[in-house]
C-alpha atoms as a PDB file:
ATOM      1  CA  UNK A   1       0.000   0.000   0.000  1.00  0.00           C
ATOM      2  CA  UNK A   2       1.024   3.324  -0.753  1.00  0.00           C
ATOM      3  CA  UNK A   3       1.347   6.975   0.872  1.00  0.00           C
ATOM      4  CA  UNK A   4      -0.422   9.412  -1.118  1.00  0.00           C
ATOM      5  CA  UNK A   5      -0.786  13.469  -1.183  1.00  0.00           C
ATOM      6  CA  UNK A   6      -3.688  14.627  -3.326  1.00  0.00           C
ATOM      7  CA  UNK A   7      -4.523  18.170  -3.285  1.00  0.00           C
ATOM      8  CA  UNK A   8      -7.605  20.224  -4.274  1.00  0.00           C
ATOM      9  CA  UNK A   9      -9.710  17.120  -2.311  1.00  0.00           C
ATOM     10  CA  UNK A  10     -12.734  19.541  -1.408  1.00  0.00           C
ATOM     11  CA  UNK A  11     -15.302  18.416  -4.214  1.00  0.00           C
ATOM     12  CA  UNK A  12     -14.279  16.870  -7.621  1.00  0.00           C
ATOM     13  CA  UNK A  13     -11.580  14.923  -9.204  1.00  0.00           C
ATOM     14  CA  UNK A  14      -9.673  15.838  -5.751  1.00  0.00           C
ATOM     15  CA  UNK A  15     -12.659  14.039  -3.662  1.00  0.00           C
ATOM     16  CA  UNK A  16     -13.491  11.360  -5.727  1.00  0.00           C
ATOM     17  CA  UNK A  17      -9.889  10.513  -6.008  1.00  0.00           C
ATOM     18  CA  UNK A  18      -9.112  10.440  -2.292  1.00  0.00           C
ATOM     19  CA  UNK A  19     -11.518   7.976  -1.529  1.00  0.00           C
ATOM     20  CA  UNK A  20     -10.545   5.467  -4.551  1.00  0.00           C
ATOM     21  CA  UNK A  21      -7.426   5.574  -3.244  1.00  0.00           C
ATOM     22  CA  UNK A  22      -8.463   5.144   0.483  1.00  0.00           C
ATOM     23  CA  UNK A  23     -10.811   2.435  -0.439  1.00  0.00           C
ATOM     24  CA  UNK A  24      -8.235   0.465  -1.937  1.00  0.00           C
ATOM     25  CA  UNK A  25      -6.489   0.763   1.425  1.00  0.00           C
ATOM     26  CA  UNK A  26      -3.543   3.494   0.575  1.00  0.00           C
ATOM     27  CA  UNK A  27      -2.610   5.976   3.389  1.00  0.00           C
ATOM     28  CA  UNK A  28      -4.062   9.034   1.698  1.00  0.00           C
ATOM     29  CA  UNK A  29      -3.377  12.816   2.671  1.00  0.00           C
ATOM     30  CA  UNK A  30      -6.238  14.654   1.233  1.00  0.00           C
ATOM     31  CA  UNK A  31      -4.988  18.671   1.490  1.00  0.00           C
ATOM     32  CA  UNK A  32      -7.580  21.559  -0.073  1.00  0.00           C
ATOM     33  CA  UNK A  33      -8.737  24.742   1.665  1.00  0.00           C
ATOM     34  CA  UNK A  34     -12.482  23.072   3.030  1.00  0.00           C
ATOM     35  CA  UNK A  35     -11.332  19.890   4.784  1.00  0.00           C
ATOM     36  CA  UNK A  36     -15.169  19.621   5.944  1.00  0.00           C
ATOM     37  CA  UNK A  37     -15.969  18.062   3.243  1.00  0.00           C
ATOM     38  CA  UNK A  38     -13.209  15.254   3.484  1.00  0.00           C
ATOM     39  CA  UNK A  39     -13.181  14.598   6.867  1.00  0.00           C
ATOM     40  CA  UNK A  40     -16.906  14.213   6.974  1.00  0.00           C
ATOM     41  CA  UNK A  41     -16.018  11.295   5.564  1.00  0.00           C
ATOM     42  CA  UNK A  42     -14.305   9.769   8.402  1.00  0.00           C
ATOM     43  CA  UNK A  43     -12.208   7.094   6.730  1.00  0.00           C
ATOM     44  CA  UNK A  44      -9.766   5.272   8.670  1.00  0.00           C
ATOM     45  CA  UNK A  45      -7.460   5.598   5.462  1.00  0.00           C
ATOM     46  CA  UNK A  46      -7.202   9.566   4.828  1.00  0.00           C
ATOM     47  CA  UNK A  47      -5.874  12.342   6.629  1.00  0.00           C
ATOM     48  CA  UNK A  48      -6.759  15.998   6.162  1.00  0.00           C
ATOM     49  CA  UNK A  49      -6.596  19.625   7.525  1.00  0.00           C
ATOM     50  CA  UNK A  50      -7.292  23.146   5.943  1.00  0.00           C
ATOM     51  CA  UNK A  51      -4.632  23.460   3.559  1.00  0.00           C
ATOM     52  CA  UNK A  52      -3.952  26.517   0.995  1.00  0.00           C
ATOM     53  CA  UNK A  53      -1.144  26.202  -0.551  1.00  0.00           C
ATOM     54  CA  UNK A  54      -0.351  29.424  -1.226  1.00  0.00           C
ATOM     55  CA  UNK A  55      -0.088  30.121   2.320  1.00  0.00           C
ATOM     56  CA  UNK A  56       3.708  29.718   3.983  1.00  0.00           C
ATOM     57  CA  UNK A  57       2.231  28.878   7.485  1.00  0.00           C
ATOM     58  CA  UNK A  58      -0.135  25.953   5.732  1.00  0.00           C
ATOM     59  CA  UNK A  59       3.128  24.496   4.224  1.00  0.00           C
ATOM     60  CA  UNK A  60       4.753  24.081   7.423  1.00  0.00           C
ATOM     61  CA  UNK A  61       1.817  22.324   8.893  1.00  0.00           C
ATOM     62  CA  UNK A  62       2.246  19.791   5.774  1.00  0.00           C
ATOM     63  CA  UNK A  63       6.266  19.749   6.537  1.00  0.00           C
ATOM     64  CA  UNK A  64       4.549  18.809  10.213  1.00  0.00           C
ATOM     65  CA  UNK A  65       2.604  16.064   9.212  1.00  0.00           C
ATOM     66  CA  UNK A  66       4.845  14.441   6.852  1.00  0.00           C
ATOM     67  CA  UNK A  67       7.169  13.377  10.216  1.00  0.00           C
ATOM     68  CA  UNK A  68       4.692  11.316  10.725  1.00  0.00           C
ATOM     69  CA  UNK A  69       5.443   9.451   7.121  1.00  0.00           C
ATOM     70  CA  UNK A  70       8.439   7.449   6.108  1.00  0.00           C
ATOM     71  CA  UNK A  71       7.987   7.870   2.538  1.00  0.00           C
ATOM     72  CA  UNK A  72       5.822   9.679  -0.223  1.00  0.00           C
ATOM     73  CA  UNK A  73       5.334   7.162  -3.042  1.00  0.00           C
ATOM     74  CA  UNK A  74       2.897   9.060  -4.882  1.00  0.00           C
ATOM     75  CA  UNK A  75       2.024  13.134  -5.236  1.00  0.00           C
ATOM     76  CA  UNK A  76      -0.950  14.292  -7.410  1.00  0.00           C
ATOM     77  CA  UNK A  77      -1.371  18.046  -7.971  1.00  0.00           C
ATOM     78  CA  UNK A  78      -4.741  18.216  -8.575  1.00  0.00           C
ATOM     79  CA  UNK A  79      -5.729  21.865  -6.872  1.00  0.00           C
ATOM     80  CA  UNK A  80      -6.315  24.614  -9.630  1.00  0.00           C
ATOM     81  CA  UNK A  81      -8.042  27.687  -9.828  1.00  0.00           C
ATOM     82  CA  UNK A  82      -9.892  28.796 -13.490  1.00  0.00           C
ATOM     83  CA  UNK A  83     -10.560  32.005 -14.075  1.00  0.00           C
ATOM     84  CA  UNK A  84     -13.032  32.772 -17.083  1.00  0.00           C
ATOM     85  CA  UNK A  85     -12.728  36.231 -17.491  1.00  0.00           C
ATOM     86  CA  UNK A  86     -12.234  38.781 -21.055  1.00  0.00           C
ATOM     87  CA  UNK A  87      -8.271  39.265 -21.021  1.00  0.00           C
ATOM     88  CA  UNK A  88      -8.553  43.495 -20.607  1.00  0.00           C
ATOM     89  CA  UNK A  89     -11.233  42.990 -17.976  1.00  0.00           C
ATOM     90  CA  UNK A  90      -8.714  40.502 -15.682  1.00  0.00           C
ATOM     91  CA  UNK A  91      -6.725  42.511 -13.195  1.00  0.00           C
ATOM     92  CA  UNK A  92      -2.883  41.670 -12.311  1.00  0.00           C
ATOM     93  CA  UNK A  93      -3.974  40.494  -8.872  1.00  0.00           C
ATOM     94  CA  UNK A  94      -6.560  37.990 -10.732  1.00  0.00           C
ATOM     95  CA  UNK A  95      -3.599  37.237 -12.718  1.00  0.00           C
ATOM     96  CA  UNK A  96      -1.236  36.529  -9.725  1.00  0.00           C
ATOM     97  CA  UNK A  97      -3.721  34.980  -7.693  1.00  0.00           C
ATOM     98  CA  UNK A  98      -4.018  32.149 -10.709  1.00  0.00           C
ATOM     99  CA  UNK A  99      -0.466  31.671 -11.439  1.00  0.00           C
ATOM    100  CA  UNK A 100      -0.224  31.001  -7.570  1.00  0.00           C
ATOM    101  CA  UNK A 101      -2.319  28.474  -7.314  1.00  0.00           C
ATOM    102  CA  UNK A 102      -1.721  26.758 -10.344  1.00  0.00           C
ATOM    103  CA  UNK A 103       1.673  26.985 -10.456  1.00  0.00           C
ATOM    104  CA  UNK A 104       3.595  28.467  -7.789  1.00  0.00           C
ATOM    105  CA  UNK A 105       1.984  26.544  -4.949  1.00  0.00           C
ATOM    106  CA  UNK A 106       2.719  23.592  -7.005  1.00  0.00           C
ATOM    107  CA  UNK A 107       6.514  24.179  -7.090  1.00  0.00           C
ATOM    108  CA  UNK A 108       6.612  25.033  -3.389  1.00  0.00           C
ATOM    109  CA  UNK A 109       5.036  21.581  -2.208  1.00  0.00           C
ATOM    110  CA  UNK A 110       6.867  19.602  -4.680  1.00  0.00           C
ATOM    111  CA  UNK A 111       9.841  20.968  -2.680  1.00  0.00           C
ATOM    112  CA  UNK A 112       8.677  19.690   0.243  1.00  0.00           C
ATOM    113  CA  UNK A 113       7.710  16.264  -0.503  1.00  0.00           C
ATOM    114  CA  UNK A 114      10.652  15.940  -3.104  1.00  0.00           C
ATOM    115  CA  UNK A 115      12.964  14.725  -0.229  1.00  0.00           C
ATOM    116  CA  UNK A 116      10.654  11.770   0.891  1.00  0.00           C
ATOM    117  CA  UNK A 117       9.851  10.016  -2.291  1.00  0.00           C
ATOM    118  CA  UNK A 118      11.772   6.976  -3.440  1.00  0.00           C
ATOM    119  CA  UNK A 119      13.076   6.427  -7.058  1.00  0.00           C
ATOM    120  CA  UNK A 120       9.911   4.663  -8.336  1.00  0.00           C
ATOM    121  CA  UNK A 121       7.988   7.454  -6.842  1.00  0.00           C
ATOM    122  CA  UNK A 122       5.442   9.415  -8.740  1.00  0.00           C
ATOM    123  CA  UNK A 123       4.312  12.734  -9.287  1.00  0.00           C
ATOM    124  CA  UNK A 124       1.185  13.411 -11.266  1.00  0.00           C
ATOM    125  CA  UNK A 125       0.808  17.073 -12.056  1.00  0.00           C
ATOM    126  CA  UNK A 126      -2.838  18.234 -13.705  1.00  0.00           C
ATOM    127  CA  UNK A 127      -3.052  20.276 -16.219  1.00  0.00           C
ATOM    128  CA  UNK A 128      -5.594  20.965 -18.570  1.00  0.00           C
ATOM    129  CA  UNK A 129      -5.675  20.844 -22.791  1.00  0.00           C
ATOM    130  CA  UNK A 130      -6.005  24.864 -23.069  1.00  0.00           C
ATOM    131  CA  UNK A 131      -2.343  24.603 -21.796  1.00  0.00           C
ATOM    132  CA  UNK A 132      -1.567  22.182 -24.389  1.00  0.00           C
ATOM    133  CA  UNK A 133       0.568  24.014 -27.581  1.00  0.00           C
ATOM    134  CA  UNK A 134      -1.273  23.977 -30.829  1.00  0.00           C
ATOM    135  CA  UNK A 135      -4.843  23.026 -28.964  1.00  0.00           C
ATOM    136  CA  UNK A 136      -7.504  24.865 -29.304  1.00  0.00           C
ATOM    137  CA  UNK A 137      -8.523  27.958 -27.239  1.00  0.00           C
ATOM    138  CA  UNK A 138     -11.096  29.534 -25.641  1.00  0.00           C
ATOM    139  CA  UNK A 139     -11.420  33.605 -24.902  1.00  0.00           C
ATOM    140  CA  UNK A 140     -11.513  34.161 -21.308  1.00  0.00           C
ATOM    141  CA  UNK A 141      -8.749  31.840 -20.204  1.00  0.00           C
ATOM    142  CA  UNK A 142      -5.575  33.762 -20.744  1.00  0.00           C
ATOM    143  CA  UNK A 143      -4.354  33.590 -17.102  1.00  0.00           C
ATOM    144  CA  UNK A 144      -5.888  29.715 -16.691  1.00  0.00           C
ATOM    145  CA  UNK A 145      -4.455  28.065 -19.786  1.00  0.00           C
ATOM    146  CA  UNK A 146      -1.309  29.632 -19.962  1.00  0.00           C
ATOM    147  CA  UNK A 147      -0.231  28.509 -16.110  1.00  0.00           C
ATOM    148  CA  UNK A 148      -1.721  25.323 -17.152  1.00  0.00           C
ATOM    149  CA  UNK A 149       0.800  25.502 -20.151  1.00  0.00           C
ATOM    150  CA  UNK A 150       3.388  26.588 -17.863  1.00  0.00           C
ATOM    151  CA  UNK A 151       2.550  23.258 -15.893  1.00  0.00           C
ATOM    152  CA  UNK A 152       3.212  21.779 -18.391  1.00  0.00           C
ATOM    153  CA  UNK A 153       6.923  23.162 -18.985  1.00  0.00           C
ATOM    154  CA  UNK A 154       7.854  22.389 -15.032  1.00  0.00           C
ATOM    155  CA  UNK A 155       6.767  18.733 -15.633  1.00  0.00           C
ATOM    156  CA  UNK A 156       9.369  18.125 -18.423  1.00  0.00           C
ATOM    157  CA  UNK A 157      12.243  20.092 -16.231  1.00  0.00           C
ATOM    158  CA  UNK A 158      11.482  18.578 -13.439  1.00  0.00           C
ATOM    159  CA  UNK A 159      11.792  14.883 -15.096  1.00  0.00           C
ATOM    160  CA  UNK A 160      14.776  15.962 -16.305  1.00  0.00           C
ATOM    161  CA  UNK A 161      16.656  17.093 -13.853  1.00  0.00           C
ATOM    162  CA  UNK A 162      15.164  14.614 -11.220  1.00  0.00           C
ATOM    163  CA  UNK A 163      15.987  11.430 -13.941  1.00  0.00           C
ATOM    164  CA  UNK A 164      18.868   9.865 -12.040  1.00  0.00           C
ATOM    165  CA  UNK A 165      17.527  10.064  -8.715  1.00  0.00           C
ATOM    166  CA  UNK A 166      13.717   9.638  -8.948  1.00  0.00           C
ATOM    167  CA  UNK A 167      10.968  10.106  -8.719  1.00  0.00           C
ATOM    168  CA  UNK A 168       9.183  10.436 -11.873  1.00  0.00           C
ATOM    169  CA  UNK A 169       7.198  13.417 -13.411  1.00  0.00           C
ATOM    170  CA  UNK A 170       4.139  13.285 -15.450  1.00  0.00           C
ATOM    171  CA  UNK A 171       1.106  15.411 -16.512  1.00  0.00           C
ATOM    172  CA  UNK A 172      -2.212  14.885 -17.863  1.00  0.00           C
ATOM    173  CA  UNK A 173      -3.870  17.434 -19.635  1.00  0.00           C
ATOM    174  CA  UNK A 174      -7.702  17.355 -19.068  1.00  0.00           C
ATOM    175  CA  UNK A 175     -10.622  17.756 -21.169  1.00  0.00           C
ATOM    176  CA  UNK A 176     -13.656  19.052 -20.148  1.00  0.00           C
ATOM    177  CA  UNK A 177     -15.093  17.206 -16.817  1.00  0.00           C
ATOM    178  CA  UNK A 178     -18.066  17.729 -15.213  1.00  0.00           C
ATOM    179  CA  UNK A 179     -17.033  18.898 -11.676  1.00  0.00           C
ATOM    180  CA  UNK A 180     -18.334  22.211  -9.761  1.00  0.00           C
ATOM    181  CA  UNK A 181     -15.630  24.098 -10.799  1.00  0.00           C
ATOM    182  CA  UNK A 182     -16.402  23.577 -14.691  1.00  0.00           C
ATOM    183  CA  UNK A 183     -20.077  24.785 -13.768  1.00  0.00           C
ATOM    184  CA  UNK A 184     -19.125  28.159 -11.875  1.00  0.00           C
ATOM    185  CA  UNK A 185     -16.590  28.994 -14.609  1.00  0.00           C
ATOM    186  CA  UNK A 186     -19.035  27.826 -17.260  1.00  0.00           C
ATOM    187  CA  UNK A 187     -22.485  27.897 -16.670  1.00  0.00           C
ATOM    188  CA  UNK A 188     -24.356  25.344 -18.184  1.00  0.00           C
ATOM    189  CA  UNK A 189     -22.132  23.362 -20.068  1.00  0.00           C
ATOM    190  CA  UNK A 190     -22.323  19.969 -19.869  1.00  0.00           C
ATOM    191  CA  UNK A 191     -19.203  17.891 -20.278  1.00  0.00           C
ATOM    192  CA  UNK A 192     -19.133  13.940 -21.584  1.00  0.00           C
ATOM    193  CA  UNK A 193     -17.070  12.831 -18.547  1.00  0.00           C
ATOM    194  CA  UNK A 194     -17.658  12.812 -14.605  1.00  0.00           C
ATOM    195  CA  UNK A 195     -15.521  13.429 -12.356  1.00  0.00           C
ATOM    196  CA  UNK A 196     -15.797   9.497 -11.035  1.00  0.00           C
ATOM    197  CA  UNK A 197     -14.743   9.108 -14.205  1.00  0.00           C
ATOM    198  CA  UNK A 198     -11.493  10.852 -14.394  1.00  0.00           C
ATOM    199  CA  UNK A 199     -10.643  10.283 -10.982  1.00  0.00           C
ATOM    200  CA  UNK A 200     -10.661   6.613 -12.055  1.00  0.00           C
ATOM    201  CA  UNK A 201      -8.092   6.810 -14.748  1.00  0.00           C
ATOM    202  CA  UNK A 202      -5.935   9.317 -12.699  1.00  0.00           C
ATOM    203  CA  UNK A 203      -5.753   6.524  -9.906  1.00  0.00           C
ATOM    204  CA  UNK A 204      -4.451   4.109 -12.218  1.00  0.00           C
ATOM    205  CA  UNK A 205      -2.275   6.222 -13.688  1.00  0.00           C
ATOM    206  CA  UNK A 206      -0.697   7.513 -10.270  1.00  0.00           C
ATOM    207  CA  UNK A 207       0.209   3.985  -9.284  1.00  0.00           C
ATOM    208  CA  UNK A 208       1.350   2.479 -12.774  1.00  0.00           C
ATOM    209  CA  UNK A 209       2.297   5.382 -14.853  1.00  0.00           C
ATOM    210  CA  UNK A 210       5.160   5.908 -13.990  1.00  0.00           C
ATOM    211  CA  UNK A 211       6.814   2.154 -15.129  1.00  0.00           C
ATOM    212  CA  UNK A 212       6.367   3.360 -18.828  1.00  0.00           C
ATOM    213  CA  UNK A 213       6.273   7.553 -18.923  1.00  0.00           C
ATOM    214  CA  UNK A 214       8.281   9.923 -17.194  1.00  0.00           C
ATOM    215  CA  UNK A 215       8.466  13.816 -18.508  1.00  0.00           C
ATOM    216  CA  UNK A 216       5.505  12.732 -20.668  1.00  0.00           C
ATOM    217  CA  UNK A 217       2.682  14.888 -20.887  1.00  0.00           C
ATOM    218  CA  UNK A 218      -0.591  12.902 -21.618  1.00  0.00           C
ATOM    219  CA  UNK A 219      -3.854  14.025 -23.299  1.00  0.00           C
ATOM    220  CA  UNK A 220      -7.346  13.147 -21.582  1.00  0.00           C
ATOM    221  CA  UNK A 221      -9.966  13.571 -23.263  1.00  0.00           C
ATOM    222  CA  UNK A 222     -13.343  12.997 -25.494  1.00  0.00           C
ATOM    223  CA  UNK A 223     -14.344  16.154 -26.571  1.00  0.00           C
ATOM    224  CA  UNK A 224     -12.958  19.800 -27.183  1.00  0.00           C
ATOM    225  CA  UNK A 225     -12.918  21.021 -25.044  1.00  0.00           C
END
């Protein structure tokens, strides 16, 4: 069995993903900024407290916890933040606050956990198609699809530099799934896959992936988006 981090576990991929995992008996730490959700749960198998990652004193209290761990065998960056907004009408705090969450949070915990995972360890960063080169686009997601794209970018350095030593670095770039966050930032829409759905492949791929891909980046999905 395996020790997992998952962030972004308040509703979603995130929440339907902890609980594969923890039903299959892994040792899951389930991290997002509402932990109610999560720990309403109460399974023996997962772990949580109010996390924000962009937050310095919330990345100590993860340093905390992770004493209590040996080992990190598998991280999954799942917390994002999409912003669906006309370019000229999206402020540079908007812009920050994005690129924070969906990128420089990212780096910061991957420092921390870095350290504790073994070579056959796995990291599984989420990204998202709009960050993919040469996909196609949608107005109102400058500051969300180009961190995704920068996401992207990390993954493959990361690998690379990290290839001797382990662990290994992926990404999957998501289609359109139907979670709460697709709805806020896109009312209406319906997408072709659930989030049960994705979370499903993204557990697989966590705990195999990395035996065939590292520095890959990965396209999911039906539909375009």
């Amino acid at each position: 069995m395996a020790n997992i981090i998952i962030t972004g576990c308040s509703r979603g991929i995130g929440f339907e993903l902890a609980l594969l995992f923890a039903d299959e008996g892994h040792q899951v730490l389930a991290l997002s900024r509402n932990a109610k959700p999560i720990l309403d749960l109460s399974h023996p198998n997962i772990s949580a407290f109010p996390f924000d990652l962009c937050k310095e004193s919330d990345l100590q209290k993860l340093n905390i916890f992770l004493k209590e761990w040996d080992t990190v065998n598998l991280l999954v960056n799942n917390a994002g933040m999409l912003l669906n907004k006309p370019f000229l009408e999206t402020t540079a705090q908007e812009f920050r606050e994005v690129y924070k969450v969906n990128v420089l949070g990212v780096a910061e915990i991957v420092k921390i956990v870095l350290p504790m995972m073994p070579k056959n360890g796995h990291v599984v960063n989420i990204s998202s198609m709009g960050g993919v080169q040469g996909s196609v686009k949608f107005p109102g997601l400058s500051a969300y699809s180009s961190s995704k794209g920068a996401l992207i970018t990390l993954t493959e350095l990361w690998a690379e530099e990290y290839k001797e030593t382990g662990p290994c670095f992926n990404v999957l770039a998501l289609g359109a799934v139907q979670t709460e966050m697709l709805e806020e930032a896109f009312p209406g829409y319906q997408a072709l896959t659930t989030a049960r759905e994705m979370a499903t492949y993204i557990k697989e791929f966590g705990l195999t992936g990395h035996r065939l891909y590292n520095g890959k980046l990965l396209q999911v999905s039906n539909s375009t988006p």
